[in-house]
Every structure is written in structure tokens, then in C-alpha cells.
C-alpha atoms as a PDB file:
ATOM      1  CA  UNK A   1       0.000   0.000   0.000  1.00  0.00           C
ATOM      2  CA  UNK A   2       1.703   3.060  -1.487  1.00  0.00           C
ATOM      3  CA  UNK A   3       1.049   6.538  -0.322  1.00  0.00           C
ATOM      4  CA  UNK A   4      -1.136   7.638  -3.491  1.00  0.00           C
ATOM      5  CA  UNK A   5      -3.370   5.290  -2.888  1.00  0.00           C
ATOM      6  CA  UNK A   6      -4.101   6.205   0.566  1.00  0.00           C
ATOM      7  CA  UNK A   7      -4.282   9.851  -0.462  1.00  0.00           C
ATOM      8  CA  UNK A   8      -7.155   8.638  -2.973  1.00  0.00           C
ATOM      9  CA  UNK A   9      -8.709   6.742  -0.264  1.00  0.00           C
ATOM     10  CA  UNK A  10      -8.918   9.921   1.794  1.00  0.00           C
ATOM     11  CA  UNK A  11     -10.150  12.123  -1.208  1.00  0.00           C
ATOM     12  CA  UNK A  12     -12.888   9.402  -1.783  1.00  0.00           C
ATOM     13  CA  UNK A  13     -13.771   9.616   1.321  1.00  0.00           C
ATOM     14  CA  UNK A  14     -14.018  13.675   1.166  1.00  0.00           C
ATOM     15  CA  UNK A  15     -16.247  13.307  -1.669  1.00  0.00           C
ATOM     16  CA  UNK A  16     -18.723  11.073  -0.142  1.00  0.00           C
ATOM     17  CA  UNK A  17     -18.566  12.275   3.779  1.00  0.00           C
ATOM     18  CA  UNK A  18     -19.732  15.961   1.970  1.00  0.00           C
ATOM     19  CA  UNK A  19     -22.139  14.647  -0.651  1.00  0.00           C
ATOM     20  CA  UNK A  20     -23.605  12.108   0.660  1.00  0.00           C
ATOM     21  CA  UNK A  21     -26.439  13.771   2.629  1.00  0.00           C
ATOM     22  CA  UNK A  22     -26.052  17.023   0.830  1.00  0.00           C
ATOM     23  CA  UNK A  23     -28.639  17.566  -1.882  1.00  0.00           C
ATOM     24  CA  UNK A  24     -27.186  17.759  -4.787  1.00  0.00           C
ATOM     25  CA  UNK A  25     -26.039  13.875  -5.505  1.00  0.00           C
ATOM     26  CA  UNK A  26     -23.311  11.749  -4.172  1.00  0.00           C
ATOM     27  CA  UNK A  27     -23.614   9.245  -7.470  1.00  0.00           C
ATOM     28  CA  UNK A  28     -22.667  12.249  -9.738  1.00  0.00           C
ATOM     29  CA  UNK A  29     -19.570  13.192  -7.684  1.00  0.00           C
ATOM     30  CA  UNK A  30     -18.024   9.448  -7.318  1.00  0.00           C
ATOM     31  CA  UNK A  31     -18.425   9.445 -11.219  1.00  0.00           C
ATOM     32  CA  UNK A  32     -15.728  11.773 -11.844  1.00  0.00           C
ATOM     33  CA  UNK A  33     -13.482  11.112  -8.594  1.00  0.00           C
ATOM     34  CA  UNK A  34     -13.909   7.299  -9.765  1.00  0.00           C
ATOM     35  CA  UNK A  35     -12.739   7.962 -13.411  1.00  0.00           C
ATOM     36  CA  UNK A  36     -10.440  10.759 -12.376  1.00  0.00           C
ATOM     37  CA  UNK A  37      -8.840   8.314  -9.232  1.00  0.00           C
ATOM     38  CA  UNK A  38      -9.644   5.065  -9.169  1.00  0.00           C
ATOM     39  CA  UNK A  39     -10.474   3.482 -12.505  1.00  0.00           C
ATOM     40  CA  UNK A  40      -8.266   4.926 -14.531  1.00  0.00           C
ATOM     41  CA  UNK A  41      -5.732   4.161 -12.008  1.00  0.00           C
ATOM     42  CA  UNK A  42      -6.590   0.709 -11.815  1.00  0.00           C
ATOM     43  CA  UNK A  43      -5.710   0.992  -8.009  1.00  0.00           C
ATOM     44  CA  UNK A  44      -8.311  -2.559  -7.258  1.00  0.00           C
ATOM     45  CA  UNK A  45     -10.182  -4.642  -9.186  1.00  0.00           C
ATOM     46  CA  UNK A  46     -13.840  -3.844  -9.374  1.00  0.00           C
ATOM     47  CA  UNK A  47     -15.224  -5.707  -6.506  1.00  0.00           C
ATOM     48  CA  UNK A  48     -13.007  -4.111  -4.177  1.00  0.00           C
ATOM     49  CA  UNK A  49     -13.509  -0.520  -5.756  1.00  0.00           C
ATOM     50  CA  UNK A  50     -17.328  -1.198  -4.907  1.00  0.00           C
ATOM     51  CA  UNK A  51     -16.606  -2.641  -1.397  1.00  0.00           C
ATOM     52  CA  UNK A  52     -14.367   0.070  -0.242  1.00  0.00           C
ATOM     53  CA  UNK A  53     -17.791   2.588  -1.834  1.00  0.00           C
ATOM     54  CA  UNK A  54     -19.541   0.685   1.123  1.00  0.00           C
ATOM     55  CA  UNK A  55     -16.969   0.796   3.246  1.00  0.00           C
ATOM     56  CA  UNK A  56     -17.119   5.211   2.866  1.00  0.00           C
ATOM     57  CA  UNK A  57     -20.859   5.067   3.161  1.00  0.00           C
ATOM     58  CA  UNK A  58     -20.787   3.334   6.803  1.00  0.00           C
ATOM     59  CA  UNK A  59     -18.273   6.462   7.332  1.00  0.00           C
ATOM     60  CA  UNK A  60     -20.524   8.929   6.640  1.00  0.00           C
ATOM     61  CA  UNK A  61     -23.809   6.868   8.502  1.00  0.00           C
ATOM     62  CA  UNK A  62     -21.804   6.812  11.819  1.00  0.00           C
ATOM     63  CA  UNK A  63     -21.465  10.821  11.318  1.00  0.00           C
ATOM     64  CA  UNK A  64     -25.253  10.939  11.449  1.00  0.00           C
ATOM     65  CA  UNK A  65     -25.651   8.670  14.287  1.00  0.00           C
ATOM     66  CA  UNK A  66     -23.331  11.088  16.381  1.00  0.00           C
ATOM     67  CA  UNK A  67     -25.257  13.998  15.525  1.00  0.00           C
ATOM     68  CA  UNK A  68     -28.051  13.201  15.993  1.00  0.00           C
ATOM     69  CA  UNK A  69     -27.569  10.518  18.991  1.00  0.00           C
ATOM     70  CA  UNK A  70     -29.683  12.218  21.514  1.00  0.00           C
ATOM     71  CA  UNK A  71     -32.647  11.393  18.987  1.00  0.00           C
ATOM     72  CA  UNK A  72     -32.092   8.101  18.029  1.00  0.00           C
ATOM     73  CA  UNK A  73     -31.656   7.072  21.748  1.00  0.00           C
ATOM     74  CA  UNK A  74     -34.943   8.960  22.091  1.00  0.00           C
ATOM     75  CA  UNK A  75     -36.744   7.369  19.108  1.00  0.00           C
ATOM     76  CA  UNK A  76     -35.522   3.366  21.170  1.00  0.00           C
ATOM     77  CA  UNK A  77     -36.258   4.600  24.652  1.00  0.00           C
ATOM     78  CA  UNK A  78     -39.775   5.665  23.535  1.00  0.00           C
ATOM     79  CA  UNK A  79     -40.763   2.520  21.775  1.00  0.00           C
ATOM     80  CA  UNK A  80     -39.610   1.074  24.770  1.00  0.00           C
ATOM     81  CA  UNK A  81     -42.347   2.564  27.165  1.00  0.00           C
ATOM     82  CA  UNK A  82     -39.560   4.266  28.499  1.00  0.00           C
ATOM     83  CA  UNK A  83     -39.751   8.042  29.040  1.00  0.00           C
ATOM     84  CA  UNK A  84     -36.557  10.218  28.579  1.00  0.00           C
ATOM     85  CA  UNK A  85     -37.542  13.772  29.733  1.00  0.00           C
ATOM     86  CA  UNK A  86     -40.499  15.186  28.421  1.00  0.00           C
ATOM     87  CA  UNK A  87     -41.440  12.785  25.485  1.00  0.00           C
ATOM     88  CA  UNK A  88     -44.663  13.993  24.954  1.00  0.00           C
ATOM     89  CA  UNK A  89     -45.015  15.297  21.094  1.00  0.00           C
ATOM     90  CA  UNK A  90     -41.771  13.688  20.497  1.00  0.00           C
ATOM     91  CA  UNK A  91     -40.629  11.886  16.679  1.00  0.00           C
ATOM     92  CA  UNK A  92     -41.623   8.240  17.099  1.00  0.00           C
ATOM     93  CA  UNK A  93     -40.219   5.361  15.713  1.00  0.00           C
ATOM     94  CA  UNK A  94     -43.268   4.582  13.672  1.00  0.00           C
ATOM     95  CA  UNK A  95     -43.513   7.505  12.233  1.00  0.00           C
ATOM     96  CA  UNK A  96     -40.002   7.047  11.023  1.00  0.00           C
ATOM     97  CA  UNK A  97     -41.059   3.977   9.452  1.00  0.00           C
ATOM     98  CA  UNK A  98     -43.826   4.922   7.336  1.00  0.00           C
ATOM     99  CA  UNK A  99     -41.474   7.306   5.862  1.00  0.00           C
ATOM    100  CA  UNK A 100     -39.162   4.319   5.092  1.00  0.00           C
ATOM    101  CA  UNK A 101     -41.970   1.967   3.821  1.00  0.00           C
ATOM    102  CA  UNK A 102     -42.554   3.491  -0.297  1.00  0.00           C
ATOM    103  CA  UNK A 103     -38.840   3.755  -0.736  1.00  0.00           C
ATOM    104  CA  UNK A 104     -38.041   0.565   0.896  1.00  0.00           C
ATOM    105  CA  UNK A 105     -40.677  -1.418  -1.302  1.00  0.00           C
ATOM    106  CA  UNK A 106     -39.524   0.282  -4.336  1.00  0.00           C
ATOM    107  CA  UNK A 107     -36.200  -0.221  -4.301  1.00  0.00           C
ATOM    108  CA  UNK A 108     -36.494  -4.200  -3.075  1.00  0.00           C
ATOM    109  CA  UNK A 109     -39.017  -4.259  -6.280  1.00  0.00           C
ATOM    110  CA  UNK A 110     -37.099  -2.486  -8.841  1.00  0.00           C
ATOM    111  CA  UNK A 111     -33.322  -2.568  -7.556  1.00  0.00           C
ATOM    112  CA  UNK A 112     -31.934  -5.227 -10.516  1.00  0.00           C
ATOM    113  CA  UNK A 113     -33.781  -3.008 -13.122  1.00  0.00           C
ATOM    114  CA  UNK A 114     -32.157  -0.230 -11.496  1.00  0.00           C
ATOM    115  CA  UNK A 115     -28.548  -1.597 -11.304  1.00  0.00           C
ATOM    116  CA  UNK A 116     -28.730  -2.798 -15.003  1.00  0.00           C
ATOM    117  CA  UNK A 117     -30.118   0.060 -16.781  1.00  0.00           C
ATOM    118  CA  UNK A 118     -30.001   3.489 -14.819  1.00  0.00           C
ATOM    119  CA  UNK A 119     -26.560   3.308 -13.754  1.00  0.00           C
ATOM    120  CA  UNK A 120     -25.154   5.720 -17.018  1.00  0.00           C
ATOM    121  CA  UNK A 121     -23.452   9.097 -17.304  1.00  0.00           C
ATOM    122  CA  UNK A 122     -26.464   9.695 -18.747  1.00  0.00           C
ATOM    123  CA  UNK A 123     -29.021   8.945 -16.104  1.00  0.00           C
ATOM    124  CA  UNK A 124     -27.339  10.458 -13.606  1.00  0.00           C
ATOM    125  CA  UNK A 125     -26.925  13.937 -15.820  1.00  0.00           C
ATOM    126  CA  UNK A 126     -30.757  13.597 -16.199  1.00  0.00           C
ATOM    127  CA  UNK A 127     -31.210  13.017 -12.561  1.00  0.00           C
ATOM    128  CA  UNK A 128     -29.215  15.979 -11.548  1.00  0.00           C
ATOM    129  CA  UNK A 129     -30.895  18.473 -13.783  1.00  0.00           C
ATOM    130  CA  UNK A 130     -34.435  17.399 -12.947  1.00  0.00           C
ATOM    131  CA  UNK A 131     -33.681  17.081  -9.372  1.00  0.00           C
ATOM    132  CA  UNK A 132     -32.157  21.046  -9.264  1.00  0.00           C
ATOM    133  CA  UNK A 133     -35.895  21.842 -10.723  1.00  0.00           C
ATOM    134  CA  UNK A 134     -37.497  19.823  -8.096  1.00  0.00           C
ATOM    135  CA  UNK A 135     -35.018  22.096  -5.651  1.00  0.00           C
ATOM    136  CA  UNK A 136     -36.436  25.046  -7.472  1.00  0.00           C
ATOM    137  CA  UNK A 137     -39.966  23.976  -7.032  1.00  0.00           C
ATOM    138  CA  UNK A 138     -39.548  23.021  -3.673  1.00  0.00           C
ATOM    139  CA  UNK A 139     -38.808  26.345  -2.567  1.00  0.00           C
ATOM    140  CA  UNK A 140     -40.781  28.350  -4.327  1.00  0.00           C
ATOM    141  CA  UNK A 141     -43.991  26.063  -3.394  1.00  0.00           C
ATOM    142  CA  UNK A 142     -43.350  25.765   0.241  1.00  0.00           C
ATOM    143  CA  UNK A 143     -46.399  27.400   2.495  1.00  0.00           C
ATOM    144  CA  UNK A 144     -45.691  30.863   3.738  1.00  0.00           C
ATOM    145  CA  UNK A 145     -47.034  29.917   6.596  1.00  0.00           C
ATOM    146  CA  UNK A 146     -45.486  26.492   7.491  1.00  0.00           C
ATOM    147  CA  UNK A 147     -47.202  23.314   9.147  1.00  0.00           C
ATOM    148  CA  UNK A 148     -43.580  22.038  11.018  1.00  0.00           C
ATOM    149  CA  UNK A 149     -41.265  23.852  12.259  1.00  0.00           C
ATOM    150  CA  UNK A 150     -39.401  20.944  14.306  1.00  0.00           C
ATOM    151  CA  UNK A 151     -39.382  17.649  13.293  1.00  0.00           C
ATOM    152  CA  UNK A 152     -41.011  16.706  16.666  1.00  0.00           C
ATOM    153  CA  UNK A 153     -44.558  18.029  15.292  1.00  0.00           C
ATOM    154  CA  UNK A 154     -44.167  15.971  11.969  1.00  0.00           C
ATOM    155  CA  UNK A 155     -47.225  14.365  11.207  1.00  0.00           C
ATOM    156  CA  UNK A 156     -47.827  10.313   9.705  1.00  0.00           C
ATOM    157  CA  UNK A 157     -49.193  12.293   6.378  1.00  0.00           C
ATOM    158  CA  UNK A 158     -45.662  14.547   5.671  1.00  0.00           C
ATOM    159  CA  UNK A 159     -44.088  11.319   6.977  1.00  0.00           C
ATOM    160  CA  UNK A 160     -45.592   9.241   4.194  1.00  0.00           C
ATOM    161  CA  UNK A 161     -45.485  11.838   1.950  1.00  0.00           C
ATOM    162  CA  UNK A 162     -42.212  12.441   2.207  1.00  0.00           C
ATOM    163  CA  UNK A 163     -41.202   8.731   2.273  1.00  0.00           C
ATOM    164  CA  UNK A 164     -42.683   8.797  -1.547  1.00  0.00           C
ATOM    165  CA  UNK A 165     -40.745  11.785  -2.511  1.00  0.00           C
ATOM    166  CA  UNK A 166     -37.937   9.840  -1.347  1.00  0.00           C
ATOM    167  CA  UNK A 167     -39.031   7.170  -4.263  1.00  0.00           C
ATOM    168  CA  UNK A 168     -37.437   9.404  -6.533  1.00  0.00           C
ATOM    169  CA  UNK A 169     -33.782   9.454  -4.767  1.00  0.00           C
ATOM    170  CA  UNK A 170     -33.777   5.866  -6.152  1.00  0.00           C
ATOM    171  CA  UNK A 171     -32.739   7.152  -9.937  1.00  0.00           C
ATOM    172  CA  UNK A 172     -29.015   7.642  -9.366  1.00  0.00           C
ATOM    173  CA  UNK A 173     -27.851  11.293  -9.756  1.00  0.00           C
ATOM    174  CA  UNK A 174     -31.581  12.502  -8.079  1.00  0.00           C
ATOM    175  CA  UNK A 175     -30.547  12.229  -4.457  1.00  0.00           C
ATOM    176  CA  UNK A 176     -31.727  10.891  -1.816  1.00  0.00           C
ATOM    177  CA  UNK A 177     -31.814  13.915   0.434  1.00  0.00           C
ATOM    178  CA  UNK A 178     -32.498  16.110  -2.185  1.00  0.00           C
ATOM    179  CA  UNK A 179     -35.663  14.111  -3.419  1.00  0.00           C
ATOM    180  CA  UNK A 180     -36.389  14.129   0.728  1.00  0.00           C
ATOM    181  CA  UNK A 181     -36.103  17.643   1.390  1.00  0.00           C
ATOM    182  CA  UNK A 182     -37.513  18.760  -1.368  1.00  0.00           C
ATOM    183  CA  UNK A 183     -40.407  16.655  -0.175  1.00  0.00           C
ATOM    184  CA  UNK A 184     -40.892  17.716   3.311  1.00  0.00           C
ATOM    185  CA  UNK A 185     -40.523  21.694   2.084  1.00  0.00           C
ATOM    186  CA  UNK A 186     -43.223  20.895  -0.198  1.00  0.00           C
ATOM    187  CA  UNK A 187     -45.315  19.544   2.541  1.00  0.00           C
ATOM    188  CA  UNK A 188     -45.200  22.207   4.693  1.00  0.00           C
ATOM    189  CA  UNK A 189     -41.954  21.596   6.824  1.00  0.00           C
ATOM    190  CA  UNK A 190     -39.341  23.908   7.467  1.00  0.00           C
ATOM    191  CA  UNK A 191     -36.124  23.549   5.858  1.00  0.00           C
ATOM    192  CA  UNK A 192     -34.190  22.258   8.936  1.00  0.00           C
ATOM    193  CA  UNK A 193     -37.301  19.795   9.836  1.00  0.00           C
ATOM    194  CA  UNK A 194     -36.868  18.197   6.602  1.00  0.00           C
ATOM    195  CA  UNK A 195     -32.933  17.926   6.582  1.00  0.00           C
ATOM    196  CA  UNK A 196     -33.300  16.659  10.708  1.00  0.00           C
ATOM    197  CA  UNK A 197     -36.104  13.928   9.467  1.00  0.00           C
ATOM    198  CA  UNK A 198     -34.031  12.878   5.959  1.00  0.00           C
ATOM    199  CA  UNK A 199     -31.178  12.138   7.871  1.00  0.00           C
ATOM    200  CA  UNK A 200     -33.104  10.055  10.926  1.00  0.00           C
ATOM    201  CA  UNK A 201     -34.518   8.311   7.422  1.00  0.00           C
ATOM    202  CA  UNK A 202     -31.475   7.430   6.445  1.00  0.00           C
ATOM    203  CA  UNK A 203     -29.460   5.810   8.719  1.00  0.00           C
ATOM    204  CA  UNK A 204     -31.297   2.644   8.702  1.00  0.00           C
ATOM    205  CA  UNK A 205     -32.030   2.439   5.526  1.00  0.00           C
ATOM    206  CA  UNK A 206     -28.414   2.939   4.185  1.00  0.00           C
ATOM    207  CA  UNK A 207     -27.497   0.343   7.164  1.00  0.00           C
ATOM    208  CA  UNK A 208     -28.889  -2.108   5.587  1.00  0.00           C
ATOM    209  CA  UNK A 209     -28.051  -1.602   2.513  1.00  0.00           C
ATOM    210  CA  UNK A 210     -24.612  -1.366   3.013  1.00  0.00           C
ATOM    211  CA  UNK A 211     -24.933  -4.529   5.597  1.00  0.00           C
ATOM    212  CA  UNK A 212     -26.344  -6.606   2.778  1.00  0.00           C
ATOM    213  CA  UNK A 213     -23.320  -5.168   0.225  1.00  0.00           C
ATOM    214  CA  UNK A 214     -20.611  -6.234   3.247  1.00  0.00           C
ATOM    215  CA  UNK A 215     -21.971  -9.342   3.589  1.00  0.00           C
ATOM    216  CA  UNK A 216     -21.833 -10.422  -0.409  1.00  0.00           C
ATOM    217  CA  UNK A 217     -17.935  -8.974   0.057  1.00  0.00           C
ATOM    218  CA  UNK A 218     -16.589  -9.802   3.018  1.00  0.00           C
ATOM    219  CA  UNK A 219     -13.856 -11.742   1.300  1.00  0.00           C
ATOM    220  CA  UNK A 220     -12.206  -8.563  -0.115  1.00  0.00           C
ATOM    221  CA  UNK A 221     -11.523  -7.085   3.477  1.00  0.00           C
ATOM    222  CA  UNK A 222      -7.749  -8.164   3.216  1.00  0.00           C
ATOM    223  CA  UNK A 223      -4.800  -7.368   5.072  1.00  0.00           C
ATOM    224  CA  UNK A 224      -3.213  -5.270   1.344  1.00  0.00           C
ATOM    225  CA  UNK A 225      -6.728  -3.625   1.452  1.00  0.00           C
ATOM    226  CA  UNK A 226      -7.382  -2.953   4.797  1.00  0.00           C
ATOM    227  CA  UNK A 227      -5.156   0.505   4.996  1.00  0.00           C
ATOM    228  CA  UNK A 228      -7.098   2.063   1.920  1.00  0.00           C
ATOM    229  CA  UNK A 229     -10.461   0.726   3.856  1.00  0.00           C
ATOM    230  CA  UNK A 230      -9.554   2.603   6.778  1.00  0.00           C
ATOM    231  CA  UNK A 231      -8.056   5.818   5.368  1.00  0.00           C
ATOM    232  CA  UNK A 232     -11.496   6.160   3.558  1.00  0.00           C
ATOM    233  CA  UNK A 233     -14.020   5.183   6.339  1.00  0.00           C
ATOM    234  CA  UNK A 234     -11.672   8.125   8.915  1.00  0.00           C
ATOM    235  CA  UNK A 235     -12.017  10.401   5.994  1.00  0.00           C
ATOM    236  CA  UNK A 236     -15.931  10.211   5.279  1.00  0.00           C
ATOM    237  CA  UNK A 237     -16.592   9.789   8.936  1.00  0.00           C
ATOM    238  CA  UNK A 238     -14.457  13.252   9.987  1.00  0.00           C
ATOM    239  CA  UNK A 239     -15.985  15.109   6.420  1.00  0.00           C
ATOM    240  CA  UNK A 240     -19.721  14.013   7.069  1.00  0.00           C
ATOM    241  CA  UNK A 241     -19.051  14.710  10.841  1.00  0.00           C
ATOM    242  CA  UNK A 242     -18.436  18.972   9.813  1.00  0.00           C
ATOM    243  CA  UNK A 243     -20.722  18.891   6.885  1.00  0.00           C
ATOM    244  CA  UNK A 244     -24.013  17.833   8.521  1.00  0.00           C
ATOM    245  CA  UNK A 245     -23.312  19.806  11.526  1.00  0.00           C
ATOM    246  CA  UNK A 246     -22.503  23.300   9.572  1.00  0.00           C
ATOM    247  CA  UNK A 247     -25.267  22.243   6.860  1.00  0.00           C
ATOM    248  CA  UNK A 248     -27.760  22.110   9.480  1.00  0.00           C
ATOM    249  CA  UNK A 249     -27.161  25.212  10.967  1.00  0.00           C
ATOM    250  CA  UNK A 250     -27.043  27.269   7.566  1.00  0.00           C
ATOM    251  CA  UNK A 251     -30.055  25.217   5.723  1.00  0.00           C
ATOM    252  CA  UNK A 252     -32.966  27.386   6.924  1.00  0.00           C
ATOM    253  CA  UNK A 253     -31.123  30.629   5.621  1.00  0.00           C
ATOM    254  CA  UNK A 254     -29.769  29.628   2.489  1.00  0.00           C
ATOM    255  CA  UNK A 255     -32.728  26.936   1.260  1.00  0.00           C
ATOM    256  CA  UNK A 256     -32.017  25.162  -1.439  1.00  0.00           C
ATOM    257  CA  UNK A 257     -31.523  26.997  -4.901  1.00  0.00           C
ATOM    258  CA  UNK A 258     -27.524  27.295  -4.463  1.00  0.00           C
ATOM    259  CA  UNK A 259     -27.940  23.551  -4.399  1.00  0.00           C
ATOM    260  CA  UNK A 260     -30.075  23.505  -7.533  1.00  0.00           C
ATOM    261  CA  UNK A 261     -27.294  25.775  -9.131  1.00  0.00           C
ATOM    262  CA  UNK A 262     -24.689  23.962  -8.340  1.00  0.00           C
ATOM    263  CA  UNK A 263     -26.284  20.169  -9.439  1.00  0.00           C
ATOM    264  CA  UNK A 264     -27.097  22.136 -12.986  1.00  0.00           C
ATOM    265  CA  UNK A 265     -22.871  23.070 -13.088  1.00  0.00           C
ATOM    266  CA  UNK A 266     -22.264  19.739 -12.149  1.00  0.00           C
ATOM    267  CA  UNK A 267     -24.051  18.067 -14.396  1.00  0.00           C
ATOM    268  CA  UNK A 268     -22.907  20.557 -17.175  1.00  0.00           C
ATOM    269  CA  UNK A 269     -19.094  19.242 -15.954  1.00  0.00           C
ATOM    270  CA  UNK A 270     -20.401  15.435 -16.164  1.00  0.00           C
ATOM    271  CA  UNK A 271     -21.612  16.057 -19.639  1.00  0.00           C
ATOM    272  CA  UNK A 272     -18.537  17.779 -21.332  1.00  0.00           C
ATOM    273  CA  UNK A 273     -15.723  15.389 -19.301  1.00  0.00           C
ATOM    274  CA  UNK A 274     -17.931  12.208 -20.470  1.00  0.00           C
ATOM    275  CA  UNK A 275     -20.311  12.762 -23.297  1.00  0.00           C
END
């Protein structure tokens, strides 16, 4: 294990710790690092490239589990019977659920179609630009006067709603918390309910996920590999860690058309480095 391959594991892991529950697309940043640092490097054979990708991911779901640890120990305790303060109006675990439940089934239902055809330079392009008009919409549609301020007072409607506007993060260059936020603005949330309740969303359903990717590779965690898998998981962990933290205090300020901007730039870069 050389020392430019542990500086690409660390700028890997950069690029998914900030992108990953940022709204503008993870997939359509890993397609240039990849080409620009991996593949054309030929660093690891394929099913190692994709492990390590899981590898970064658990990174960057351990980030939101430490921000927002108070709440998921809250979210247990309650299910539990067990009262941690004053619980009363608090997120609850169901609720959580239905948001997981049209996303869930879709993806479980159409995850080989997905995998075989969707996965392009041009899908993703198309799921950027769309996406950064959903942004637009999202914004510009959301209720002067809003239903949800904190995601406490979320109702099991704007949960379910926004579990199907999470349907749409499934097309790869759409994102997941874009497609979510987007959602829960729509619905009547503020900004920083929306982000708070995407990222609660997504820890379990990117844990399993990238449990059931681990388990199909397990046999590529070697002692050669296991430097580059560590350098990346620090990296995502430390870079999701700063990202969700200062993203969550800006979010209700800035809203979301710089993101919209900067997917339509992106996908303009995609487009003339690929196409």
C-alpha cells in the first residue's frame, strides 16, 4: 500500500462524507473522482472498488448517528415505554417507518432493473438536472405559513409523503436527500425539519443496505486492502461529521436553490468530461 493510494482513499472519502447527505447527488460526484482516481488508475479490481464505496458510506452513517444521537436514543427509549424527559409530542419510531416503507418497497421491487439500466453518465446527468428543478420547485412552493417547524410536530401524512418523494432518490444522480427535502418543504416543513427527518430516514435504511453489500464482500476485506479501507471510512466519517453539523445550521437561511445551481454546473461538468 503506497502513499497515493491512501491519499485517494482519503479524497474518496471527502467526496462522499460531503455529498452524501447534501442535496445535490453523491452518485454524480463518485463518477468523476472514480474515473479521475480510481479506474483509470486501476488501483483494485472492481469488486473491491465497490466494497471500499460501502466501506465510505458506513463512514458517513456513523457521522449521522453522532449527531443526531440524543434522537435516536430517544426514538428506542420511547418505543420502549420508556420516558426520557419530556417525550410527549416527540418523533416516534413509527412515524419514522412509514417514511421508510414506499422507498423501501420500491427499491427491493425495482433494484436489478435499477442496477442494469439506470446506472449511465447519462441517467445520472438527467437526474441531476431534474432534481435542481425539483429544488427550485420546492422552494418556491413551500407554504408561507409552514405546518412544522421541528421535526417533533411531523405528522404520519408529511411522513408518508415524504417517504414517496424519497421514491425518486432511487434514480441515481436525483438524491436521496435532495428528493427528501424537497419533499418535506413541499409539505409544509421547514427547511431544517426536513434535513433533521431525511437524515433520521437514512441511517437505517443505508445500514442495511450497506450490511447486505458487506456481507456479499466480506472476502475482499484483506490485510493489502485494509489501509485504503480505513483511510477512507476516517475520511468520510471526519468530512460528514463537519458537513451535517454546519449544513444544518445554515439550511434554513440559504434553502435550497444554491444547491439547484450547483447540481445544474455539475451536471454541465459530467456532460462535457464524459459525453
Amino acid at each position: 500500500m503506497n502513499i497515493w493510494e491512501l491519499f485517494v482513499a482519503f479524497i474518496l472519502g471527502l467526496v462522499e462524507g460531503l455529498t452524501e447527505f447534501a442535496p445535490v447527488s453523491s452518485t454524480g460526484h463518485m463518477i468523476i473522482v472514480d474515473d479521475l482516481l480510481l479506474h483509470s488508475k486501476q488501483l483494485f479490481t472492481e469488486p473491491v472498488a465497490n466494497t471500499f464505496k460501502v466501506v465510505i458510506q458506513l463512514g458517513s452513517i456513523l457521522a449521522v448517528v453522532i449527531v443526531f444521537k440524543e434522537r435516536f436514543i430517544n426514538l428506542l427509549a420511547l418505543q420502549k415505554g420508556v420516558s426520557l424527559g419530556d417525550s410527549k409530542g416527540r418523533l416516534s419510531l413509527p412515524k419514522v417507518i412509514v417514511g421508510l416503507i414506499p422507498a423501501g418497497f420500491t427499491g427491493v421491487l425495482f433494484e436489478d432493473y435499477i442496477d442494469e439500466h439506470l446506472f449511465s453518465v447519462e441517467t445520472v446527468i438527467i437526474g441531476l438536472v431534474v432534481g435542481a428543478f425539483l429544488l427550485i420547485i420546492a422552494d418556491r412552493l413551500q407554504p408561507k405559513k409552514l405546518k412544522t417547524e421541528d421535526v417533533d410536530q411531523i405528522s404520519y401524512k408529511q411522513a408518508l409523503g415524504v417517504g414517496l418523494f424519497q421514491c425518486l432518490g432511487l434514480w441515481p444522480g436525483f438524491s436521496r436527500s435532495g428528493s427528501t427535502i424537497a419533499g418535506g418543504v413541499i409539505l409544509g416543513m421547514s427547511h431544517r425539519a426536513a434535513s433533521d427527518f431525511t437524515f433520521i430516514m437514512a441511517v437505517p435504511i443505508m445500514l442495511g443496505a450497506s450490511g447486505i453489500s458487506l456481507l456479499k464482500n466480506w472476502e475482499y476485506f484483506t490485510i493489502d486492502a485494509l489501509p485504503f479501507f480505513t483511510v477512507g471510512f476516517i475520511s468520510a466519517f471526519v468530512f460528514a461529521l463537519i458537513f451535517i453539523r454546519f449544513f444544518l445550521k445554515l439550511i434554513n437561511k440559504i434553502k435550497l436553490m444554491p444547491f439547484a445551481i450547483y447540481r445544474i454546473i455539475l451536471a454541465g461538468l459530467i456532460y462535457f468530461i464524459f459525453l
